[in-house]
PDB file of N, CA and C in Angstrom:
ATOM      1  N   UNK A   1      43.166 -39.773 -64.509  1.00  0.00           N
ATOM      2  CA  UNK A   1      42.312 -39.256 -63.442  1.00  0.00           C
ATOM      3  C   UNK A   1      43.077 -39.185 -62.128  1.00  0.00           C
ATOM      4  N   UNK A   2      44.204 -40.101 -61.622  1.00  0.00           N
ATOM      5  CA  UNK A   2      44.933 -40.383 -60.621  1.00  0.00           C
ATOM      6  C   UNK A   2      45.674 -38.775 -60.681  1.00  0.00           C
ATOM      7  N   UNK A   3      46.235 -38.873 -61.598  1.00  0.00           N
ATOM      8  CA  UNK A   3      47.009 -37.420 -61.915  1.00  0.00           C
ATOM      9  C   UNK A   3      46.559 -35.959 -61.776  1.00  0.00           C
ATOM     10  N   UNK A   4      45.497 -36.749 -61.860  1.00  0.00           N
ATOM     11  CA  UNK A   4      44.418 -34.841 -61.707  1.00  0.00           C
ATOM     12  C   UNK A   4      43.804 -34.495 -60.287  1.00  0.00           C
ATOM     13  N   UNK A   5      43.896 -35.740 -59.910  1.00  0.00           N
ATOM     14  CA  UNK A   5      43.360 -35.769 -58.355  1.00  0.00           C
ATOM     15  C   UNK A   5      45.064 -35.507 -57.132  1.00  0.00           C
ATOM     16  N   UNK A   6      46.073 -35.931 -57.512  1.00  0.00           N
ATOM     17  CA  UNK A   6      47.159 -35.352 -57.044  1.00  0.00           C
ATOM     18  C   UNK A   6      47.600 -34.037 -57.634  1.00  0.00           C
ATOM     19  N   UNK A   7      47.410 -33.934 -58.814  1.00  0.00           N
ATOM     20  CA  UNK A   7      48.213 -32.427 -58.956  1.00  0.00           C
ATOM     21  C   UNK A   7      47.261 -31.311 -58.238  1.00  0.00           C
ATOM     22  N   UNK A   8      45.974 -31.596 -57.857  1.00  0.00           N
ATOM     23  CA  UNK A   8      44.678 -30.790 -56.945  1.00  0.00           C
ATOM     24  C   UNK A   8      44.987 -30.636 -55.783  1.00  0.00           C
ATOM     25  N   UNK A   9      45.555 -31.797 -54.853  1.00  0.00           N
ATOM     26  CA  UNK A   9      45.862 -31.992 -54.132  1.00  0.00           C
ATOM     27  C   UNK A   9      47.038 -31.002 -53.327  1.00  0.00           C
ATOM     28  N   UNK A  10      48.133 -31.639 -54.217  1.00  0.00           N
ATOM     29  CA  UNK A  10      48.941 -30.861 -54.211  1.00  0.00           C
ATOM     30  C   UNK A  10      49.017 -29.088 -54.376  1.00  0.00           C
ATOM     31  N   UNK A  11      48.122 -28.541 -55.253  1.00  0.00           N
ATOM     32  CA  UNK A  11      48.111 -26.973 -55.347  1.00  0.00           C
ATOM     33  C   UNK A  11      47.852 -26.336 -54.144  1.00  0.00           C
ATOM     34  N   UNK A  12      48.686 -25.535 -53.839  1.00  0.00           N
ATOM     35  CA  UNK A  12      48.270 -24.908 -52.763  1.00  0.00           C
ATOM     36  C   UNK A  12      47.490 -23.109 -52.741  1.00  0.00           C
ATOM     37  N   UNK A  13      47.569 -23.039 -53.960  1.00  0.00           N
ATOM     38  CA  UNK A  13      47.515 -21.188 -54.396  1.00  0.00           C
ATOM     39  C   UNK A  13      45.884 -20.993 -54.034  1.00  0.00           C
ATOM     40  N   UNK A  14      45.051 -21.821 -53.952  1.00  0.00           N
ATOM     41  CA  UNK A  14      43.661 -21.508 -53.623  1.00  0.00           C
ATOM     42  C   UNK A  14      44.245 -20.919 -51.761  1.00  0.00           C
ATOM     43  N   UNK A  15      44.935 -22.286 -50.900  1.00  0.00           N
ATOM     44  CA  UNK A  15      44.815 -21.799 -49.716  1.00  0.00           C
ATOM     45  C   UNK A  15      45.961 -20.799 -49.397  1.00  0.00           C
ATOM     46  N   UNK A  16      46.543 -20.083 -50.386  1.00  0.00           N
ATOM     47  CA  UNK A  16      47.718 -18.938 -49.836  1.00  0.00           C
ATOM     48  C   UNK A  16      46.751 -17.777 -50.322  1.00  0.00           C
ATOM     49  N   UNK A  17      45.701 -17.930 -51.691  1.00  0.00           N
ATOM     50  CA  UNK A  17      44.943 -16.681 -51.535  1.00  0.00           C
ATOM     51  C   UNK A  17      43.774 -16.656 -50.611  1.00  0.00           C
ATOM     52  N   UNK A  18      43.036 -17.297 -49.786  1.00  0.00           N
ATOM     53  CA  UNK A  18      42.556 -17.597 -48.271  1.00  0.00           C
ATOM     54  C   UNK A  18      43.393 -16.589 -47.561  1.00  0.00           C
ATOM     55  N   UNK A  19      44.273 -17.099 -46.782  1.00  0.00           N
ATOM     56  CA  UNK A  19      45.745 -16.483 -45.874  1.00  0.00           C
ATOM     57  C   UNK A  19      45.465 -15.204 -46.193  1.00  0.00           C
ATOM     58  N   UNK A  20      45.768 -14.801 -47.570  1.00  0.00           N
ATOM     59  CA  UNK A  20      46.207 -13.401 -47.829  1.00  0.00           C
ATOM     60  C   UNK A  20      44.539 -12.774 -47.504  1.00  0.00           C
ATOM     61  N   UNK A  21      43.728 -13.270 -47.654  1.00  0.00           N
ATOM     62  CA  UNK A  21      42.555 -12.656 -47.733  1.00  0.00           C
ATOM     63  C   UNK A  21      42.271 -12.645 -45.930  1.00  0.00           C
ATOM     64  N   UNK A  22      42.405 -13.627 -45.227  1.00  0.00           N
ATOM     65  CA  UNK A  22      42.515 -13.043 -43.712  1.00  0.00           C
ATOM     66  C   UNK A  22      43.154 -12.139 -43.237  1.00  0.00           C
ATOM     67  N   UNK A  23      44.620 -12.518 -43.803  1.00  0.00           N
ATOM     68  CA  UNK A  23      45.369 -11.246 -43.172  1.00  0.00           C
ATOM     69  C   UNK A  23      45.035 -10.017 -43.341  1.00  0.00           C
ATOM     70  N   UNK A  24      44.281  -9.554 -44.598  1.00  0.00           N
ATOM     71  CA  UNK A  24      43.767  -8.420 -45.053  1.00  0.00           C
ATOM     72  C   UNK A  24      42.960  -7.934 -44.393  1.00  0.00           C
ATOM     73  N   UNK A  25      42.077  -9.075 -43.589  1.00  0.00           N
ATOM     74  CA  UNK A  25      41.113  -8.830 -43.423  1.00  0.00           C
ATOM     75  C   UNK A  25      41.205  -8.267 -41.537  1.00  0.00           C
ATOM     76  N   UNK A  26      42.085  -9.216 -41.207  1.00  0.00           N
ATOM     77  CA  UNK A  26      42.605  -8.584 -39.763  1.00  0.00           C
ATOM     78  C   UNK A  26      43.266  -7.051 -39.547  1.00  0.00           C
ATOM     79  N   UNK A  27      44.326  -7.085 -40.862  1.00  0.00           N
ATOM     80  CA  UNK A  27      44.274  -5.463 -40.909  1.00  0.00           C
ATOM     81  C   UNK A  27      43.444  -4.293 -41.344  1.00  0.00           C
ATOM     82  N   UNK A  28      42.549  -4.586 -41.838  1.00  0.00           N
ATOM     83  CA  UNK A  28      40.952  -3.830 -41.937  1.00  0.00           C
ATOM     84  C   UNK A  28      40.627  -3.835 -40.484  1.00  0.00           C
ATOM     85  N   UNK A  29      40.057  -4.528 -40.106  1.00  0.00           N
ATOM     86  CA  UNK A  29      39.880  -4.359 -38.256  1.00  0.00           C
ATOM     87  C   UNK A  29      40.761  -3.377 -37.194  1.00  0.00           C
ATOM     88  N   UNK A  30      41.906  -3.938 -37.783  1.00  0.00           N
ATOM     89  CA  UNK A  30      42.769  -3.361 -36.728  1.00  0.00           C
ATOM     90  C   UNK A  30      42.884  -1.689 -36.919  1.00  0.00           C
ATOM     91  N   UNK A  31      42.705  -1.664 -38.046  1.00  0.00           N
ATOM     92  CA  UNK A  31      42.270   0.169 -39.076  1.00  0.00           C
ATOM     93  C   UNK A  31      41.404   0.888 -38.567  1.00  0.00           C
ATOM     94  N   UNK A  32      40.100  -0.315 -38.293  1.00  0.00           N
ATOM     95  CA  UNK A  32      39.257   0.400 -38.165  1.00  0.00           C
ATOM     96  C   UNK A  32      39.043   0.762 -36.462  1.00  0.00           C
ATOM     97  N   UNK A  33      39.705  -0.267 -36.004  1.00  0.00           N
ATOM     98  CA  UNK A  33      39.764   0.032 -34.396  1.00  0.00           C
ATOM     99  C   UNK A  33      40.408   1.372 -34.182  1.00  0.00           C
ATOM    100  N   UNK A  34      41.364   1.813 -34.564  1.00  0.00           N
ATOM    101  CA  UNK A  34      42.596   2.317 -34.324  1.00  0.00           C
ATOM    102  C   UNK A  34      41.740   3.930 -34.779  1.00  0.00           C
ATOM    103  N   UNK A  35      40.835   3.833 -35.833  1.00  0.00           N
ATOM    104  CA  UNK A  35      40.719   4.931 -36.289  1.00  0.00           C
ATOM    105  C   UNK A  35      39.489   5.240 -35.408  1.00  0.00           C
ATOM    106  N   UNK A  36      38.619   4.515 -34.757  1.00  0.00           N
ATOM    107  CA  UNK A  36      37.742   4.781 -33.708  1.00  0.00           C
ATOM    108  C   UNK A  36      38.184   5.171 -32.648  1.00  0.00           C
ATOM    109  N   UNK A  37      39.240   4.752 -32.080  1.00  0.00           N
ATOM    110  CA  UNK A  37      39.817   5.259 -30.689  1.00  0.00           C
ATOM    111  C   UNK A  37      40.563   6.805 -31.038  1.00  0.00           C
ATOM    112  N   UNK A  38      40.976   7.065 -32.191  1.00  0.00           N
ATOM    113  CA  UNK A  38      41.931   7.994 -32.550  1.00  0.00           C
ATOM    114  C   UNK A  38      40.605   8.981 -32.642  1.00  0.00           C
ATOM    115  N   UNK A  39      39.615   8.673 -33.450  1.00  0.00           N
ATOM    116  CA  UNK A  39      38.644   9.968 -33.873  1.00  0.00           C
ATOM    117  C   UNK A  39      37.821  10.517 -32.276  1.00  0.00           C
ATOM    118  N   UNK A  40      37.434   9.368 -31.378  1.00  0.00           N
ATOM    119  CA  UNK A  40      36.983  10.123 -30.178  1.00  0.00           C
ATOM    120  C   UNK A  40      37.703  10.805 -29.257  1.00  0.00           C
ATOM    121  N   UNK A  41      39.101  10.429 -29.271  1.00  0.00           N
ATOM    122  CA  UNK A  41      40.061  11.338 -28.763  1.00  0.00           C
ATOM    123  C   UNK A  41      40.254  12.355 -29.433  1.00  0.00           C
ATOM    124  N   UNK A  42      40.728  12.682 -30.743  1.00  0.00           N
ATOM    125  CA  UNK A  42      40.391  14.150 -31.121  1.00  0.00           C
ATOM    126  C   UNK A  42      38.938  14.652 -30.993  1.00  0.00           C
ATOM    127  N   UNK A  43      37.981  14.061 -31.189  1.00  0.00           N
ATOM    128  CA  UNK A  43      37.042  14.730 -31.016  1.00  0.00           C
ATOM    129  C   UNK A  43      37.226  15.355 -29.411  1.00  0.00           C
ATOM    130  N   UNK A  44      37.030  14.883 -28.214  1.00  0.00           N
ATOM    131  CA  UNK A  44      37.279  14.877 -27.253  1.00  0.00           C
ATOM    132  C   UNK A  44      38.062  16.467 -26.564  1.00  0.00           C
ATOM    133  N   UNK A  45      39.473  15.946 -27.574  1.00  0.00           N
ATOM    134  CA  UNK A  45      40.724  17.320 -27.711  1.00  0.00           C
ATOM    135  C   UNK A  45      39.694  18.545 -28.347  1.00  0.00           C
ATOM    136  N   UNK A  46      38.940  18.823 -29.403  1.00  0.00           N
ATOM    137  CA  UNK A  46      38.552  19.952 -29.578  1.00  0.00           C
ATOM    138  C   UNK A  46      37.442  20.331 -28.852  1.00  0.00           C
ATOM    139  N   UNK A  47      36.788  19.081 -28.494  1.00  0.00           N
ATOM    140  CA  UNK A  47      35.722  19.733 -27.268  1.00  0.00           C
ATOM    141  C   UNK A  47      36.423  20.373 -25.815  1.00  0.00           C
ATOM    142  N   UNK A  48      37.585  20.514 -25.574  1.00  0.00           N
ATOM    143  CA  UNK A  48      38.201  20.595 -24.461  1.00  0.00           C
ATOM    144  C   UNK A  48      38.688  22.482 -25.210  1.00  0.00           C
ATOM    145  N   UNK A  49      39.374  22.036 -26.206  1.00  0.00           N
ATOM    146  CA  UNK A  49      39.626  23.652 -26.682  1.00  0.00           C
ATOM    147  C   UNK A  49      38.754  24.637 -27.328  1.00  0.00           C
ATOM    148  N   UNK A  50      37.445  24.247 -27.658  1.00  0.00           N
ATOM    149  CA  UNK A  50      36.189  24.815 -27.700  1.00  0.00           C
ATOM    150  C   UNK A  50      35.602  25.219 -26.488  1.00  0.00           C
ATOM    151  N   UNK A  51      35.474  24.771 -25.341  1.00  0.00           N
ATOM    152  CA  UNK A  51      35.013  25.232 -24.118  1.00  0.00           C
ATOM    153  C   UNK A  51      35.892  26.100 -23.626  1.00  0.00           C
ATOM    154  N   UNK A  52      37.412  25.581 -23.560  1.00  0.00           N
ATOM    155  CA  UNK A  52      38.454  27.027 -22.987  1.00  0.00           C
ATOM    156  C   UNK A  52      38.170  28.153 -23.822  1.00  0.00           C
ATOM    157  N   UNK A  53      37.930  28.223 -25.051  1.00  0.00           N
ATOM    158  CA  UNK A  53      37.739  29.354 -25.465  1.00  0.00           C
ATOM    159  C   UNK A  53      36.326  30.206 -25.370  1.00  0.00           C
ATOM    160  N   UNK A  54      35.488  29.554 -25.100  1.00  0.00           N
ATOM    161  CA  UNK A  54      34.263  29.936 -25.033  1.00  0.00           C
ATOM    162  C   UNK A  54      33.937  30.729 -23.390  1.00  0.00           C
ATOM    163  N   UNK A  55      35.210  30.445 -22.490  1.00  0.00           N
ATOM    164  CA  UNK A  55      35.566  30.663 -21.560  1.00  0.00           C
ATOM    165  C   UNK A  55      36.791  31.921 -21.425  1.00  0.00           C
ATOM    166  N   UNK A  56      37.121  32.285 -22.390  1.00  0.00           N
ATOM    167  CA  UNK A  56      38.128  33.448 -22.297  1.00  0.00           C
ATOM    168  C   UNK A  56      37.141  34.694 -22.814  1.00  0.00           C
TER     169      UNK A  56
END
């Protein structure tokens, strides 16, 4: 029983798949930020070249 309670102890692969699952999870965020700021700026850009033309 001593043995089973150190070799538990000792494993670490539960808390490196944790880690990997944050980090994943911070770059999901950072995706999704990136793709929000990116989509209202193009949106933005064709509302700007939709009006010049609606203007020629």
């Amino acid at each position: 029983m001593n043995k089973l309670v150190q070799r538990f102890a000792k494993d670490e692969s539960g808390a490196t798949a944790i880690e990997y699952g944050l980090i994943a999870a911070l770059i999901a965020v950072a995706v999704i930020t990136a793709a929000k700021a990116l989509g209202t700026q193009i949106s933005s850009t064709f509302t700007s070249v939709t009006n010049a033309m609606k203007g020629s």
